[in-house]
Protein backbone atom coordinates (compact mmCIF):
# COMPACT_ATOMS: atom_id res chain seq x y z
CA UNK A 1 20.51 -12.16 11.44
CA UNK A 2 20.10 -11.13 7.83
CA UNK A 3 21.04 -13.32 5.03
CA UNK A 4 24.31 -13.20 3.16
CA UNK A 5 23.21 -14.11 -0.67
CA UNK A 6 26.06 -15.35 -3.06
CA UNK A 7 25.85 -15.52 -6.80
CA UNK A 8 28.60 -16.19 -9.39
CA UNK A 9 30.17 -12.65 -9.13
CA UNK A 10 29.10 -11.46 -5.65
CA UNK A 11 27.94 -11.25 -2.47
CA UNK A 12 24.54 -9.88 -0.75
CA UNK A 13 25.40 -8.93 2.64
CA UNK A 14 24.12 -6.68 4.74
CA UNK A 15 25.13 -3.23 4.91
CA UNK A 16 28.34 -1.94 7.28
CA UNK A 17 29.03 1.28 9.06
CA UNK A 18 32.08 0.47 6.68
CA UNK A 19 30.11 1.02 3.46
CA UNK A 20 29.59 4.69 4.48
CA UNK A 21 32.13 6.48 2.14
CA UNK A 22 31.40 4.69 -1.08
CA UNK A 23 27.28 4.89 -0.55
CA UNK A 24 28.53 8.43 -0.08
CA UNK A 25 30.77 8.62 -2.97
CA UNK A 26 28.41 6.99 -5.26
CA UNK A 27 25.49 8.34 -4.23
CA UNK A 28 26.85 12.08 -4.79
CA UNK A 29 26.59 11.41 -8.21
CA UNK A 30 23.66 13.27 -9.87
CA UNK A 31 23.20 10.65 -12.40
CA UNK A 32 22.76 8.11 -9.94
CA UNK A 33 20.78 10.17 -7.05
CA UNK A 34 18.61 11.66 -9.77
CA UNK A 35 17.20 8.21 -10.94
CA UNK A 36 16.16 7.49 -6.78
CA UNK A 37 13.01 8.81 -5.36
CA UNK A 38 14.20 8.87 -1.72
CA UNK A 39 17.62 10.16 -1.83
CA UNK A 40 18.35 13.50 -1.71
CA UNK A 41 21.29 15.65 -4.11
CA UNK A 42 24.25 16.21 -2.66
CA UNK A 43 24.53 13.36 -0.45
CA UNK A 44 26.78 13.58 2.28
CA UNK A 45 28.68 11.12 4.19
CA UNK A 46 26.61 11.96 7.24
CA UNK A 47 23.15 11.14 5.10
CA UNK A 48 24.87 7.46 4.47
CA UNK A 49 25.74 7.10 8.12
CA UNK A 50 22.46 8.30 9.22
CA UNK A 51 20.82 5.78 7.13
CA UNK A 52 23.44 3.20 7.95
CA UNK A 53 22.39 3.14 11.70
CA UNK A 54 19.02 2.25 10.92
CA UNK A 55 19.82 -0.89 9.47
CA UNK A 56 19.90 -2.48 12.58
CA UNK A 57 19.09 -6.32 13.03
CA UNK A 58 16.03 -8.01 13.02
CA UNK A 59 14.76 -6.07 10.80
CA UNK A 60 11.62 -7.73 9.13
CA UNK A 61 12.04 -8.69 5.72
CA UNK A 62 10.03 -6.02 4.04
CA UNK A 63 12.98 -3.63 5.75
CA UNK A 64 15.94 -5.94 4.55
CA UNK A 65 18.79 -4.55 2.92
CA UNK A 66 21.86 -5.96 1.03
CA UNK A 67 25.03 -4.01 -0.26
CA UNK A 68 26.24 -5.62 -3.03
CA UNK A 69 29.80 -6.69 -2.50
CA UNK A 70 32.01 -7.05 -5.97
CA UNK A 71 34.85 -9.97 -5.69
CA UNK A 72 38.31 -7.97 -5.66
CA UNK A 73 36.38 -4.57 -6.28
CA UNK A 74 33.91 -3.99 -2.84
CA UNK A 75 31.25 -2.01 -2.50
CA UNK A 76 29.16 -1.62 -5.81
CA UNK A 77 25.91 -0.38 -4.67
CA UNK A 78 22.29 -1.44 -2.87
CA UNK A 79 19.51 -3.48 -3.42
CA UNK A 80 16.57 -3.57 -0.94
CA UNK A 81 12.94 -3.53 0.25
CA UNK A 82 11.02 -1.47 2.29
CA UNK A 83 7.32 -1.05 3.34
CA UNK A 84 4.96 1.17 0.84
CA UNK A 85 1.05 1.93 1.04
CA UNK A 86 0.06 -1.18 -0.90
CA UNK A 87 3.14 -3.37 0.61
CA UNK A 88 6.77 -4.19 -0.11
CA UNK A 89 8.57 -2.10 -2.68
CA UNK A 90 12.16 -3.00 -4.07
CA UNK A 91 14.70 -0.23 -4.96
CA UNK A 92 18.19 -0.41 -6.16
CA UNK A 93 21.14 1.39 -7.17
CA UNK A 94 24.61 1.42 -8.05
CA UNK A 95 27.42 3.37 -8.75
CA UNK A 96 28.42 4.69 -11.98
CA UNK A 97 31.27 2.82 -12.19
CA UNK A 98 29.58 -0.40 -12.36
CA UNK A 99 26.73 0.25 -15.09
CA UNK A 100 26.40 -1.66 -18.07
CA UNK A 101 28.07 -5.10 -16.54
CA UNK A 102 24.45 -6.57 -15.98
CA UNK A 103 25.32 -6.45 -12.02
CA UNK A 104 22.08 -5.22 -10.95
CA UNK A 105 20.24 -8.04 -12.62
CA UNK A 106 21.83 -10.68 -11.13
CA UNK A 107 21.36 -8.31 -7.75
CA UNK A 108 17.23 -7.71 -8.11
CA UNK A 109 17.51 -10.97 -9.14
CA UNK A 110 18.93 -12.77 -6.22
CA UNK A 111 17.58 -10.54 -3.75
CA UNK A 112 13.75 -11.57 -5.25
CA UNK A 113 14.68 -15.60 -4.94
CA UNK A 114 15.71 -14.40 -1.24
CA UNK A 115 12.61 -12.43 -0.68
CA UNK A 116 10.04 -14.92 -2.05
CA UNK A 117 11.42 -17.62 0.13
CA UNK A 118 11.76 -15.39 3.35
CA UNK A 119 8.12 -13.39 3.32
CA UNK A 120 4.49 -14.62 2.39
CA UNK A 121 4.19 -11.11 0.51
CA UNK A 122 2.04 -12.28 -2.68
CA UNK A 123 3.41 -8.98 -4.90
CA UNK A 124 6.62 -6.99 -4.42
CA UNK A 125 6.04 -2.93 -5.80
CA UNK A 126 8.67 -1.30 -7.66
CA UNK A 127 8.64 1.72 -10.48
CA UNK A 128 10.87 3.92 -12.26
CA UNK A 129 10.69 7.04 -13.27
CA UNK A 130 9.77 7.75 -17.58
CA UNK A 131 13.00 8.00 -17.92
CA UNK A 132 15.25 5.23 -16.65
CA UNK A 133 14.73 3.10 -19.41
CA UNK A 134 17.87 1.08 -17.79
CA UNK A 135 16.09 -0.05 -14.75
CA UNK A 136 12.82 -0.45 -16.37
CA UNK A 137 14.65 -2.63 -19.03
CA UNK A 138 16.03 -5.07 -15.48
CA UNK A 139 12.04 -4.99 -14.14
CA UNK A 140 10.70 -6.44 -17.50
CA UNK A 141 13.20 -8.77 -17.99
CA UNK A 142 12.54 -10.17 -14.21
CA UNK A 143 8.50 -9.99 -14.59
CA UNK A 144 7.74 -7.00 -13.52
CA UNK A 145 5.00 -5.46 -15.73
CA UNK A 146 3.53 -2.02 -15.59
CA UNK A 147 0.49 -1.63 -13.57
CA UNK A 148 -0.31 2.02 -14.21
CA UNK A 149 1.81 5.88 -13.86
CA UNK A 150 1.71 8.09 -11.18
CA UNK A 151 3.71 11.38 -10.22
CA UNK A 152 5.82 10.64 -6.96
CA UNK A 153 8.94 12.81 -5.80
CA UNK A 154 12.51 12.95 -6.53
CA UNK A 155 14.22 14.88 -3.88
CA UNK A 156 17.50 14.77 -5.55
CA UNK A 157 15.80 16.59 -8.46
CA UNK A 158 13.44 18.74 -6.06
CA UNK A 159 10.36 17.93 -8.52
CA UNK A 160 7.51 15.77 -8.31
CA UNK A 161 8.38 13.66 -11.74
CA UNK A 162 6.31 10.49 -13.91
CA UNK A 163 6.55 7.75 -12.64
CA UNK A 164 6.33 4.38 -14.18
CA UNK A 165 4.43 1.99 -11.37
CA UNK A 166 5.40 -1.51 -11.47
CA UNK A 167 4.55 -5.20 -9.44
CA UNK A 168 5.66 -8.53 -9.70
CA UNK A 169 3.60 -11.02 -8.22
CA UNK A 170 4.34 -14.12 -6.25
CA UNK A 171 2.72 -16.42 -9.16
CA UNK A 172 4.93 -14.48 -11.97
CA UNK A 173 7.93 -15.10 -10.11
CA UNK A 174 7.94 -18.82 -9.45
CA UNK A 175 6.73 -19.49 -12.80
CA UNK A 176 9.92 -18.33 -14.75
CA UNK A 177 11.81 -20.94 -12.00
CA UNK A 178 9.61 -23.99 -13.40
């Protein structure tokens, strides 16, 4: 069974066949699908459902995923890991109504703690593309730093785009928690 993570505002809980509308909703948002390599523009409620019902359990924990679940406001948006060609990748998003209230911080943030503790991984992989200075901005602040740029595809924006390549290493990570 997959964790449920708490923090002051929220919880981490894994996602429900009841989250389907608002992943939906949020994620038919051009300026939110457009900032996602993976997730295609429009995104219908059948493309979260689809998704939905592979988030089975048991799931190893380079395949975990938590919706992020706002005190008196639901659903906010996702923050999760899955397997890449050089090992775990985290990606995240949330919906527009949400930005700017430091949210996904405290999300990456929580869900790294989680991941560190659950998985022997030694670096998690992340990256943005050139122009999300937003989510860069939550990557440096958590210890991310930039380990090169490469060109990798945005389906929501049908174009193969820069991409800022990130990592944050096992070592980084438990030294800002000493």
């Amino acid at each position: 069974m997959i964790a449920v993570l708490r923090t002051p505002r929220f919880l981490l809980r894994q996602p429900q066949l009841g989250d389907a509308e608002l992943i939906a909703r949020y994620l038919n948002d051009y300026d939110v699908a457009g900032n996602l390599a993976r997730v295609p523009y429009p995104y219908h409620l059948s493309d979260a459902k689809a998704w939905l019902r592979t988030r089975v359990p048991g799931l190893p924990v380079e395949e975990t995923n938590f919706s992020i679940e706002l005190a008196g406001e639901g659903f906010a948006g996702h923050v999760g890991f899955h397997r890449g060609p050089q090992g775990p990748i985290i990606g995240y998003w949330l919906g527009k109504p949400f930005w700017g209230r430091g949210i996904m911080s405290e999300a990456v943030e929580a869900s790294l703690d989680w991941f560190f503790s659950a998985s022997a991984a030694p670096v998690v992989y992340s990256g943005v593309f050139h122009f999300n200075a937003a989510s860069l901005a939550i990557q440096t602040k958590l210890g991310f730093t930039e380990t090169g740029r490469s060109t990798l595809l945005c389906l929501a924006r049908g174009a193969e785009l820069e991409h800022i390549d990130t990592q944050l290493t096992r070592s980084v990570w438990k030294a800002r928690h000493t």
